[in-house]
Protein backbone atom coordinates (compact mmCIF):
# COMPACT_ATOMS: atom_id res chain seq x y z
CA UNK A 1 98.76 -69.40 42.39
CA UNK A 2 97.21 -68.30 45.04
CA UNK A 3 93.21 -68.60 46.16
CA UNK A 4 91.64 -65.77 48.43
CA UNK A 5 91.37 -68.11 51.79
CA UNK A 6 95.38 -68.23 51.02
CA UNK A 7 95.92 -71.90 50.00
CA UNK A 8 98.29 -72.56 47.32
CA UNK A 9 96.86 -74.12 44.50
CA UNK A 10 97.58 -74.83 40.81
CA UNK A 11 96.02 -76.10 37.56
CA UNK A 12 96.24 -79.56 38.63
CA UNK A 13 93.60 -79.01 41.19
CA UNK A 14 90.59 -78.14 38.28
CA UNK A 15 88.69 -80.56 36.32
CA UNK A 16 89.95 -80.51 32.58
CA UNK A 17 87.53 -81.65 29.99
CA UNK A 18 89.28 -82.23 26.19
CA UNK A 19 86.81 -80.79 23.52
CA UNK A 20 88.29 -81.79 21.00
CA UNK A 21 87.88 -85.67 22.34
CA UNK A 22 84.30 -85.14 22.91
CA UNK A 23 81.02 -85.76 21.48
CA UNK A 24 78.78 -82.94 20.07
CA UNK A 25 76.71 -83.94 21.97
CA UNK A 26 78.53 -83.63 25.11
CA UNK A 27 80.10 -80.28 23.97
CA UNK A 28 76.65 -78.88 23.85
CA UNK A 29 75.74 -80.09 27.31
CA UNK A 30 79.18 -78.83 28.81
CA UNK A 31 78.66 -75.17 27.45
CA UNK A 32 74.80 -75.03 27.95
CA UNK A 33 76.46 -75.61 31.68
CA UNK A 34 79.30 -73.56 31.33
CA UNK A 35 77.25 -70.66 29.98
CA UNK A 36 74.20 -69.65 32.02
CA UNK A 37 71.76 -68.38 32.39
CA UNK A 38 71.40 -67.43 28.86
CA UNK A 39 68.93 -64.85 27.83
CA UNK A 40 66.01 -66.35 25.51
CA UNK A 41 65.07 -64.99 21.98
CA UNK A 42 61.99 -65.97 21.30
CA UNK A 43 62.08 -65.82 17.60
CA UNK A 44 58.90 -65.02 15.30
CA UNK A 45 59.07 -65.13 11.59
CA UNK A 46 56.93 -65.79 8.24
CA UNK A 47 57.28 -67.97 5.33
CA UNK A 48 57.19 -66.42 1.69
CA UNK A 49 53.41 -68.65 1.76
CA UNK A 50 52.59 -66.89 4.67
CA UNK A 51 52.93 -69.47 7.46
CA UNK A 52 54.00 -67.89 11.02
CA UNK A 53 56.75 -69.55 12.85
CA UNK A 54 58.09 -69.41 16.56
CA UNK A 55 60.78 -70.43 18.15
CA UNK A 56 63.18 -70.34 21.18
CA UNK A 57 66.90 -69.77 21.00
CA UNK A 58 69.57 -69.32 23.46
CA UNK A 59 72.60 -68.95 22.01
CA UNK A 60 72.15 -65.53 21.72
CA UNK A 61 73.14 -61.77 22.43
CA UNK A 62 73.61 -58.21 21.61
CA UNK A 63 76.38 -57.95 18.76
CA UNK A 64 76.70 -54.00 18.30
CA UNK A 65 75.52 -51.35 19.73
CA UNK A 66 75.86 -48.88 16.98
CA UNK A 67 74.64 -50.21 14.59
CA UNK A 68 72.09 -51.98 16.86
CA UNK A 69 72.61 -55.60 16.13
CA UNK A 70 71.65 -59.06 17.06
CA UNK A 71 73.58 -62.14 16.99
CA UNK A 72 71.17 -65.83 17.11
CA UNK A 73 72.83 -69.08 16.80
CA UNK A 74 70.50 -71.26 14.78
CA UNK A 75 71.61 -74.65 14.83
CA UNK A 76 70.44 -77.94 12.53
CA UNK A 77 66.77 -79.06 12.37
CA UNK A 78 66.79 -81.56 15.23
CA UNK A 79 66.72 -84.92 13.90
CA UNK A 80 67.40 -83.70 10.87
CA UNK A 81 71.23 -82.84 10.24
CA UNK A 82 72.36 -80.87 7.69
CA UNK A 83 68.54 -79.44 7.30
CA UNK A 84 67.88 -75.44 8.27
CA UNK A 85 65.44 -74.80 10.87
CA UNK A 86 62.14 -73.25 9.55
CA UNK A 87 63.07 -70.00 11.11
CA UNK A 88 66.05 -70.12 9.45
CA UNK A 89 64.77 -70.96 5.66
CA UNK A 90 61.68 -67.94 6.91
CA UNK A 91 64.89 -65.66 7.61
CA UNK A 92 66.03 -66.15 4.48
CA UNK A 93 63.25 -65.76 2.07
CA UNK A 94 62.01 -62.61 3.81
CA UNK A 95 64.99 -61.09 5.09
CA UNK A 96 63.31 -60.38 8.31
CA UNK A 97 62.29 -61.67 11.58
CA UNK A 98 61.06 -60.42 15.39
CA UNK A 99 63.46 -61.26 18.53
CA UNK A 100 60.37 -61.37 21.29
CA UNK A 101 61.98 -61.09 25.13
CA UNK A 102 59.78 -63.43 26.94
CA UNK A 103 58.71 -63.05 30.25
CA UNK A 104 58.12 -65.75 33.02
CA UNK A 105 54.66 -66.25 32.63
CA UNK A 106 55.30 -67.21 29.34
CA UNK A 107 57.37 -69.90 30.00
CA UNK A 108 54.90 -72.72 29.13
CA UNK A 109 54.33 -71.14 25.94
CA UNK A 110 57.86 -70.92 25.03
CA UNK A 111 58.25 -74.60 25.83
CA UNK A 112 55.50 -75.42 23.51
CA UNK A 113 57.07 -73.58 20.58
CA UNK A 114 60.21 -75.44 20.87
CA UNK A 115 58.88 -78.29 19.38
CA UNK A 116 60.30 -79.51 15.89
CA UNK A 117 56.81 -79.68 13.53
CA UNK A 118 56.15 -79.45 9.88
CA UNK A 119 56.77 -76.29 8.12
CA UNK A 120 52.81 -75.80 7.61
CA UNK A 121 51.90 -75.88 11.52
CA UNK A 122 51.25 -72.34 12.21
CA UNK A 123 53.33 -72.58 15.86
CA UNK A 124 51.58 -69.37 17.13
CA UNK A 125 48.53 -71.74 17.81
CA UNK A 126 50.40 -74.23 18.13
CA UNK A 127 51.72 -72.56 21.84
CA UNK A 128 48.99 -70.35 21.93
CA UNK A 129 51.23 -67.29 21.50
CA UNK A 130 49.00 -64.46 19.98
CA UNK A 131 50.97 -62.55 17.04
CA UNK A 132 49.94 -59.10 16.59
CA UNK A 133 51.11 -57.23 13.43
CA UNK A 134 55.25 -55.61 13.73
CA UNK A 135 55.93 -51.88 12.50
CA UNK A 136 58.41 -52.26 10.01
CA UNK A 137 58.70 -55.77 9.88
CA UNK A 138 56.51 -58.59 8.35
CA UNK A 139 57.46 -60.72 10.84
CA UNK A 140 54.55 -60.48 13.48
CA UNK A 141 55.36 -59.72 17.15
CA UNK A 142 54.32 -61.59 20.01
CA UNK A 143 51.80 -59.89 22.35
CA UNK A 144 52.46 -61.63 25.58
CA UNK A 145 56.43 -61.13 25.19
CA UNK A 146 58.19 -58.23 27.32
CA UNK A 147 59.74 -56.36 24.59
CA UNK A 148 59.93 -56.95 20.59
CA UNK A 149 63.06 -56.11 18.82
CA UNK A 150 61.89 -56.23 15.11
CA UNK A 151 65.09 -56.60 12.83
CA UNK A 152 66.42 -56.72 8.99
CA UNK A 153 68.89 -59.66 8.43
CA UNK A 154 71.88 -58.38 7.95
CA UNK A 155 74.37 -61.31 7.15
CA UNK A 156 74.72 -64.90 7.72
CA UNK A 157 77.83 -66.74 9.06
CA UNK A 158 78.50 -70.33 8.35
CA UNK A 159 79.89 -71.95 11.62
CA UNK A 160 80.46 -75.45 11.90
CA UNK A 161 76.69 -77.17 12.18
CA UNK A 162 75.68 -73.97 13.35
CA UNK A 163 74.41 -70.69 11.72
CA UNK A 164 75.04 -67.03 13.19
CA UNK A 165 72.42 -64.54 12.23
CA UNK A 166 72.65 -60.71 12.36
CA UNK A 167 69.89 -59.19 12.73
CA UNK A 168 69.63 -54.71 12.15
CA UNK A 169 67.18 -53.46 15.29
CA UNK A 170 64.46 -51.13 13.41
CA UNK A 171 62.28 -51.10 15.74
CA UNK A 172 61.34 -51.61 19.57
CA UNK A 173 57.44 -52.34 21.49
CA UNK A 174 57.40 -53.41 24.69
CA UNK A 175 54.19 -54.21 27.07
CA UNK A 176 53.30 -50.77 28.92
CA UNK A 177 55.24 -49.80 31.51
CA UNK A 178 57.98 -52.37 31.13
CA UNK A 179 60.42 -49.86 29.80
CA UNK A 180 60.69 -46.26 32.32
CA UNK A 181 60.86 -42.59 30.34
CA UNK A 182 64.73 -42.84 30.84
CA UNK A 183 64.54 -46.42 29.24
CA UNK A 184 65.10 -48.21 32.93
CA UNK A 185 63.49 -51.96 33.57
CA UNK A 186 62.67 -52.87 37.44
CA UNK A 187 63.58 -56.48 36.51
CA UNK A 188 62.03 -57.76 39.94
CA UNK A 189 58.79 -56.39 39.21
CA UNK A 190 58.96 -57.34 35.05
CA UNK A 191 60.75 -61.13 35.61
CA UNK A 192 62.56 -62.02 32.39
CA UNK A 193 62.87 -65.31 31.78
CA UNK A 194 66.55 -67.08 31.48
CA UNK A 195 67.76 -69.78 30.28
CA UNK A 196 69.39 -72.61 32.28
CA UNK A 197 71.24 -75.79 31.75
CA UNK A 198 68.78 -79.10 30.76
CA UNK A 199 65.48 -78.54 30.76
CA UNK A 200 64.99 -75.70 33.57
CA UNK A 201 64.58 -71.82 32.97
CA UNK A 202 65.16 -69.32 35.72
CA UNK A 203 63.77 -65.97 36.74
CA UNK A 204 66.00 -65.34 39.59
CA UNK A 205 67.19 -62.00 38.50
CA UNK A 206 67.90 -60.64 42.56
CA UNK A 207 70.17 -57.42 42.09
CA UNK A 208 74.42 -57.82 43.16
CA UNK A 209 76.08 -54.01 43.44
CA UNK A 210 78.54 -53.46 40.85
């Protein structure tokens, strides 16, 4: 093999990392590295009681783009293994739930959602979040987010500790002017918010030519 300054070089010269000798934990660390930045859901939903719910996820991306789909990655309640996340248990008694794009000013409010609370803590107030009411959803959408993808669950996947949700698009809102007639985004004017490894986000979104 052969590098672009010309040097010979070979497999020998990379850093291998086993996963199957690994910890969970450090298999989550070395693909939270591996794979950024990551694109944030910020995902709204409502218990069968009523209770709104909001949450940030990562592991995440466009499945299909006819039909439009979804795919989320909802792992275990932290500290809780083998227990579904509240937006997952919301997901499935309503069949529904809101994919909010956030934006970087929203970034402390995202932060503050991500925190593991009771099922009763409404965690719009919680981060201060304001939920305004979806179109075909009962899921409520989040006003301060870029754009709101409300969606239908359409099937689960079991995967390891993890869950894969797909989620039908029904419906798209986005803040005013966000989105150009012929559906364009100036992303350096509208910053979207990325995910990065640890605790950092990113909104470094500077243009490369294809």
């Amino acid at each position: 093999m052969t590098s672009q300054s010309g040097d010979r070089v070979s497999v020998a010269d990379r850093t291998r990392y086993d996963v199957g000798a690994m910890t969970e934990g450090d298999v989550y660390k070395l693909l939270s590295c591996a794979v950024q930045p990551r694109p944030i859901a910020w995902v709204s939903t409502v218990s069968a009681a009523g209770v709104r719910n909001l949450a940030p996820f990562s592991f995440f991306t466009v499945a299909s783009r006819s039909p439009a789909t979804l795919m989320i990655s909802i792992g275990e309640r932290i500290g809780a293994p083998g227990e579904p996340k509240d937006t997952l248990v919301n997901i499935r008694e309503t069949g529904n739930f809101v994919v909010n794009i956030p934006s970087a000013d929203a970034a402390d409010a995202v932060t503050a959602s991500f925190a593991t609370v009771e099922p009763d803590v409404d965690e719009f107030a919680l981060s201060g979040a304001t939920p305004i009411a979806s179109h075909s959803v009962s899921a409520p959408s989040v006003l301060e987010s870029l754009i709101s993808l409300e969606c239908e669950l359409l099937q689960e996947v079991e995967l390891g500790t993890d869950t894969l949700v797909l989620g039908t698009v029904t419906t798209v809102t986005s803040r005013p002017g966000v989105l150009s007639e012929n559906l364009h985004v100036d992303i350096l004017e509208h910053q979207f918010l990325g995910r990065l490894a640890g605790p950092f986000y990113t909104t470094d979104m500077n243009r490369v030519a294809q």
